[in-house]
N, C-alpha and C. Protein backbone atom coordinates (compact mmCIF):
# COMPACT_ATOMS: atom_id res chain seq x y z
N UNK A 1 39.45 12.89 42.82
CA UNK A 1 39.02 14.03 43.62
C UNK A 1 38.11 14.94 42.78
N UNK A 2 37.17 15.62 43.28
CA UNK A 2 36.25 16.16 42.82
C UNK A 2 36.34 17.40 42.31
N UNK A 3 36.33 18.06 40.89
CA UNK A 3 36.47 19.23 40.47
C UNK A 3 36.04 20.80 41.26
N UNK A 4 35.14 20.49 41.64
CA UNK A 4 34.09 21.70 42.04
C UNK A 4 34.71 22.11 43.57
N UNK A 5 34.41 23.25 43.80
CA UNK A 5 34.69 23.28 45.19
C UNK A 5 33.43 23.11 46.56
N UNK A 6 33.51 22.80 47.15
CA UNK A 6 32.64 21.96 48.32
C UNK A 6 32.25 23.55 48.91
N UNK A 7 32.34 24.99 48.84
CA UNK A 7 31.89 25.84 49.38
C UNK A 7 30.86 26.28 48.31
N UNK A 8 30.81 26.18 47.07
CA UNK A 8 30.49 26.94 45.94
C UNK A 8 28.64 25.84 46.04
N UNK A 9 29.42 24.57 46.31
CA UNK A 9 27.80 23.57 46.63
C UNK A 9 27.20 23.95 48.17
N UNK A 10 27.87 24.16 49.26
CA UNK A 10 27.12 24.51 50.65
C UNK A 10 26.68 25.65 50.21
N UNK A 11 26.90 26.65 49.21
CA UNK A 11 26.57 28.02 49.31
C UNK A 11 25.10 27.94 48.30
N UNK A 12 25.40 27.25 47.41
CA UNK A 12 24.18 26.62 46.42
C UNK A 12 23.35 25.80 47.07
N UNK A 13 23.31 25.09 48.31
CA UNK A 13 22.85 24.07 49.03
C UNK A 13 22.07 25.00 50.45
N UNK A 14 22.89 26.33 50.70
CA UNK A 14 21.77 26.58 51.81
C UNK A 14 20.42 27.56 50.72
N UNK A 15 20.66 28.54 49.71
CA UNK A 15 19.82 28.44 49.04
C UNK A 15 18.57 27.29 48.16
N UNK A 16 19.13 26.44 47.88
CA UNK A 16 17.96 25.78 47.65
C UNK A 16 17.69 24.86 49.11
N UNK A 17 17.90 24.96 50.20
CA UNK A 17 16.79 24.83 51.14
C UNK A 17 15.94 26.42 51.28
N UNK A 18 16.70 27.49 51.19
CA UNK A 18 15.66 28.45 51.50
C UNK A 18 14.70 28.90 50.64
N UNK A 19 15.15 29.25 49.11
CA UNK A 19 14.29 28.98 48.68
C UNK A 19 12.44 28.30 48.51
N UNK A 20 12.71 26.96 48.99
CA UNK A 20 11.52 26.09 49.40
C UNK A 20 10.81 26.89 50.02
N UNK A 21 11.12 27.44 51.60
CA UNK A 21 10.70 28.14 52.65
C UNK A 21 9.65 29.55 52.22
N UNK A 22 10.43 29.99 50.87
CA UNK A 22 9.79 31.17 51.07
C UNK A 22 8.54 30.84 49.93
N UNK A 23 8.60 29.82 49.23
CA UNK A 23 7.74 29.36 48.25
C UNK A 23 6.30 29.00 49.02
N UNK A 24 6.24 27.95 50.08
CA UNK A 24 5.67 27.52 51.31
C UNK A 24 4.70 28.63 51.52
N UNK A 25 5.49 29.46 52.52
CA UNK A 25 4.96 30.51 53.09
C UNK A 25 3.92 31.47 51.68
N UNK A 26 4.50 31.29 50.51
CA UNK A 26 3.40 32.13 49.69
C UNK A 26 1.94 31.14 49.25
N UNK A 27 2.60 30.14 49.45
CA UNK A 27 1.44 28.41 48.42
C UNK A 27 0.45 28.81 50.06
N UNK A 28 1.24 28.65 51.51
CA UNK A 28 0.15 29.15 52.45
C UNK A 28 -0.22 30.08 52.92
N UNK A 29 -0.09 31.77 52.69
CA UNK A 29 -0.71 32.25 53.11
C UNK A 29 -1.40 33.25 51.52
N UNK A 30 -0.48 33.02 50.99
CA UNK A 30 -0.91 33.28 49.49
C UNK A 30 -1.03 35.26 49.65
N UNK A 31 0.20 35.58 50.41
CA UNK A 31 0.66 37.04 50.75
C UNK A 31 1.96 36.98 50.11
N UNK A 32 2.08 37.96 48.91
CA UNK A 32 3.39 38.27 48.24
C UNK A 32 3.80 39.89 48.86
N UNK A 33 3.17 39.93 49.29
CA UNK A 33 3.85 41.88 49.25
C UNK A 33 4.79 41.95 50.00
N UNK A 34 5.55 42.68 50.04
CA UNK A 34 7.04 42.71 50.02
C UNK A 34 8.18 41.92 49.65
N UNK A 35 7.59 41.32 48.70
CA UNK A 35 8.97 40.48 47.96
C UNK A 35 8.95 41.17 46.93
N UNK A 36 10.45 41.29 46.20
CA UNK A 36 10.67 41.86 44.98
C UNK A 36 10.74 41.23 43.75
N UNK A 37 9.78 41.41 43.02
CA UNK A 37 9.90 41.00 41.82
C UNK A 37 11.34 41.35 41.08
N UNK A 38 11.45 42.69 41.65
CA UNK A 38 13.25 42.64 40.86
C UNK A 38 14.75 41.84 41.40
N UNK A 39 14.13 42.08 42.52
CA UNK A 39 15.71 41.03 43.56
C UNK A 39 15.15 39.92 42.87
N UNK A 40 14.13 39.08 42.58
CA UNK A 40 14.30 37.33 42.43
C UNK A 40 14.48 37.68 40.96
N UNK A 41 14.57 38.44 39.75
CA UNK A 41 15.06 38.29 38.56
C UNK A 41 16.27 38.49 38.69
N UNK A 42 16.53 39.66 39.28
CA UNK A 42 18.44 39.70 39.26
C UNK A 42 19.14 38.37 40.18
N UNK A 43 18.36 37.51 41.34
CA UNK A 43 19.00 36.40 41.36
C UNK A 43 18.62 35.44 40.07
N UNK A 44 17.86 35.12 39.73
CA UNK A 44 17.51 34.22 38.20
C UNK A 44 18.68 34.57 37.75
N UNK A 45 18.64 35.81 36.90
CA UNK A 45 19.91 35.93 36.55
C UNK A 45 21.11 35.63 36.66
N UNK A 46 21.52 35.69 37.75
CA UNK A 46 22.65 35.58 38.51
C UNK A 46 22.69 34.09 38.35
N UNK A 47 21.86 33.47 38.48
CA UNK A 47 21.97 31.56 38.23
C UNK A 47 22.59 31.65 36.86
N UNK A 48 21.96 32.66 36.10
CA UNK A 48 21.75 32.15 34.50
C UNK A 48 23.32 32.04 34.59
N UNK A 49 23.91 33.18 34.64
CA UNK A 49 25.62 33.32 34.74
C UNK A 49 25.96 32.20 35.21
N UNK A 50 26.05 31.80 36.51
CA UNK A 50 26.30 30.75 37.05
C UNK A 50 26.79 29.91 36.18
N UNK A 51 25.38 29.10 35.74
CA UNK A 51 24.93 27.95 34.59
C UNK A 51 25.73 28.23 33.27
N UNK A 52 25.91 29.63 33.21
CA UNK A 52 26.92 29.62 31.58
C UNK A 52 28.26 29.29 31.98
N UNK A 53 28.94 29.94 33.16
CA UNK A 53 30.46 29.54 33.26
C UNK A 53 30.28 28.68 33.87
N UNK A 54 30.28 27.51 34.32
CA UNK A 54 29.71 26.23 34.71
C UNK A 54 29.75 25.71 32.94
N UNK A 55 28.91 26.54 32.48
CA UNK A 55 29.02 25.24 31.12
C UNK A 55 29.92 25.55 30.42
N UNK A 56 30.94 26.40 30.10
CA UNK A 56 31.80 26.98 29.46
C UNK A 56 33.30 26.57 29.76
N UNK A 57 33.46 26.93 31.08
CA UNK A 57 34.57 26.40 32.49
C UNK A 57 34.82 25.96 32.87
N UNK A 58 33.75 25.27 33.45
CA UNK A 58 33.92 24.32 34.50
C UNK A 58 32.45 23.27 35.03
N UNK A 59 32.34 22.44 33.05
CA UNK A 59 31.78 21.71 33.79
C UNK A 59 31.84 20.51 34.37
N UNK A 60 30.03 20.83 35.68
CA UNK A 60 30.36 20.07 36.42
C UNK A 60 29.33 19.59 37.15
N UNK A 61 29.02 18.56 37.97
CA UNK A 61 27.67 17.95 38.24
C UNK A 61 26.84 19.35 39.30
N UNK A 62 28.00 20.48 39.73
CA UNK A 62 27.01 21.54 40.40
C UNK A 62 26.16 22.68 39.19
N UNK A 63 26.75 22.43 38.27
CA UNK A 63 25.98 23.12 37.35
C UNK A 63 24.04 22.47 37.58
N UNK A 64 24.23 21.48 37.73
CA UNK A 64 22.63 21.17 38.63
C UNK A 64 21.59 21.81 39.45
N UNK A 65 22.71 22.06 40.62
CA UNK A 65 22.50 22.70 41.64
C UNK A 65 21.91 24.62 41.27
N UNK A 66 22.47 24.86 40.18
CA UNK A 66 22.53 26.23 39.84
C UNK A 66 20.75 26.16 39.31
N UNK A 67 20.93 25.11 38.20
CA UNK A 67 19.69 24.99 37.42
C UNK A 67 18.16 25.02 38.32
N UNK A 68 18.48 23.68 39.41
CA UNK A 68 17.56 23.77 40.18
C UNK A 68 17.43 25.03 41.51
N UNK A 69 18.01 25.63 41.83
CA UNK A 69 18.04 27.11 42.37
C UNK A 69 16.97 27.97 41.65
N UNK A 70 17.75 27.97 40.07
CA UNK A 70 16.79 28.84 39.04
C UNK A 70 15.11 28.78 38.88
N UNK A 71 14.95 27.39 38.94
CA UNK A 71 13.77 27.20 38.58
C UNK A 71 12.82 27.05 40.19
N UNK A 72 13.22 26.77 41.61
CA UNK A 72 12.79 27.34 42.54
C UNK A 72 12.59 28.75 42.63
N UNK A 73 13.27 29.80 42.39
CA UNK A 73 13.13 31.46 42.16
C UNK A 73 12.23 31.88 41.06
N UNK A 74 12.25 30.35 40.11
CA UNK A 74 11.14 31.24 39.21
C UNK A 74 9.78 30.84 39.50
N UNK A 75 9.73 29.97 39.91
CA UNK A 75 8.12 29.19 40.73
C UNK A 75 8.27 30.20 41.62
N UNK A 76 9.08 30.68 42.75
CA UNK A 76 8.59 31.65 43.08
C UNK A 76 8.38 33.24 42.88
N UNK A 77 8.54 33.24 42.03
CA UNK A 77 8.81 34.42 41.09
C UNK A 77 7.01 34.53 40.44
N UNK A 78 6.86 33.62 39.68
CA UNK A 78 5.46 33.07 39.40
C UNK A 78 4.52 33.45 40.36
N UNK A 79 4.59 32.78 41.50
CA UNK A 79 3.66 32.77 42.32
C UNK A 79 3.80 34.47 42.99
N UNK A 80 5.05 35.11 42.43
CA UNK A 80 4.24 36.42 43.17
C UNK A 80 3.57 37.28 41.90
N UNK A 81 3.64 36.97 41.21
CA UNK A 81 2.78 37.40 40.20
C UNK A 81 1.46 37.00 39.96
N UNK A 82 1.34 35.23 40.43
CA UNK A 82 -0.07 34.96 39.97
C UNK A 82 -0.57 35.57 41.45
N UNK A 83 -0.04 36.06 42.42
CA UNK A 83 -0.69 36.59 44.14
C UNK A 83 -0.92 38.01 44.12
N UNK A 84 -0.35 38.95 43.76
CA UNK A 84 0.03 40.22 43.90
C UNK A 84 -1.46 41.31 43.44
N UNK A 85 -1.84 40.40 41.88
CA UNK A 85 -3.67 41.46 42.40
C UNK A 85 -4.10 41.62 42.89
N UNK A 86 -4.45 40.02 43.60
CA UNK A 86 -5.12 40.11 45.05
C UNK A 86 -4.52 40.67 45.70
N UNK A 87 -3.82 40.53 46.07
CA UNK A 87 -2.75 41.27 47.54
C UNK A 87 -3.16 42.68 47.50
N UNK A 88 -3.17 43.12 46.09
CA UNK A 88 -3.29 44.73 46.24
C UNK A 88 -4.76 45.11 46.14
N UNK A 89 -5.56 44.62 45.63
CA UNK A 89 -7.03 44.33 45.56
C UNK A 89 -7.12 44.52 46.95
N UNK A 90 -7.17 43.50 48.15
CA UNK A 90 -7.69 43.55 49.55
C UNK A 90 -6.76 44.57 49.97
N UNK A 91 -5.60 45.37 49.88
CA UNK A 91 -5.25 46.46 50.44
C UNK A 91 -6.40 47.28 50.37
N UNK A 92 -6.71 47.85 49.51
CA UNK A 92 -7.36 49.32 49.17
C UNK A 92 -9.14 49.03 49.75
N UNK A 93 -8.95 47.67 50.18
CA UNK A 93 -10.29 47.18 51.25
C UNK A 93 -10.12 48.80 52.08
């Protein structure tokens, strides 16, 4: 039987589908404004934790799941940074 609990992966599992979604929507319309650069570090963060008690605690093949979460938030994290001159550039149009 499997260590991990099966809510802790659906809960890690509907984030990295959403994630994708909001990545999408920036790769196509290439509009960041109103996303927070600070909410997606304090979730990063929040993985990072994750990923340490996971490796400390309890590891376990969802410690994966955490990793790849992280690095979706930071691609999109990225992309509102490499978007956001522009964004504010054509405001003041």
């Amino acid at each position: 039987m499997a260590n991990f609990s099966i809510w802790e992966v659906l809960f890690l599992l509907c984030f990295a589908v959403s994630w994708p979604v909001s990545i999408a929507k920036s790769l196509r319309t290439k509009v960041v404004i109103g996303k927070s650069p600070l909410f997606m570090s304090l979730i990063i963060l929040g993985y990072i934790f994750g990923i340490i008690h996971k490796s400390l605690y309890s590891n376990d093949v969802v410690i994966w799941l955490y990793v790849f979460n992280a690095v979706l938030v930071s691609f999109d994290l990225a992309l509102y940074f490499m978007y956001i001159g522009k964004n504010r550039r054509e405001l003041k149009r």
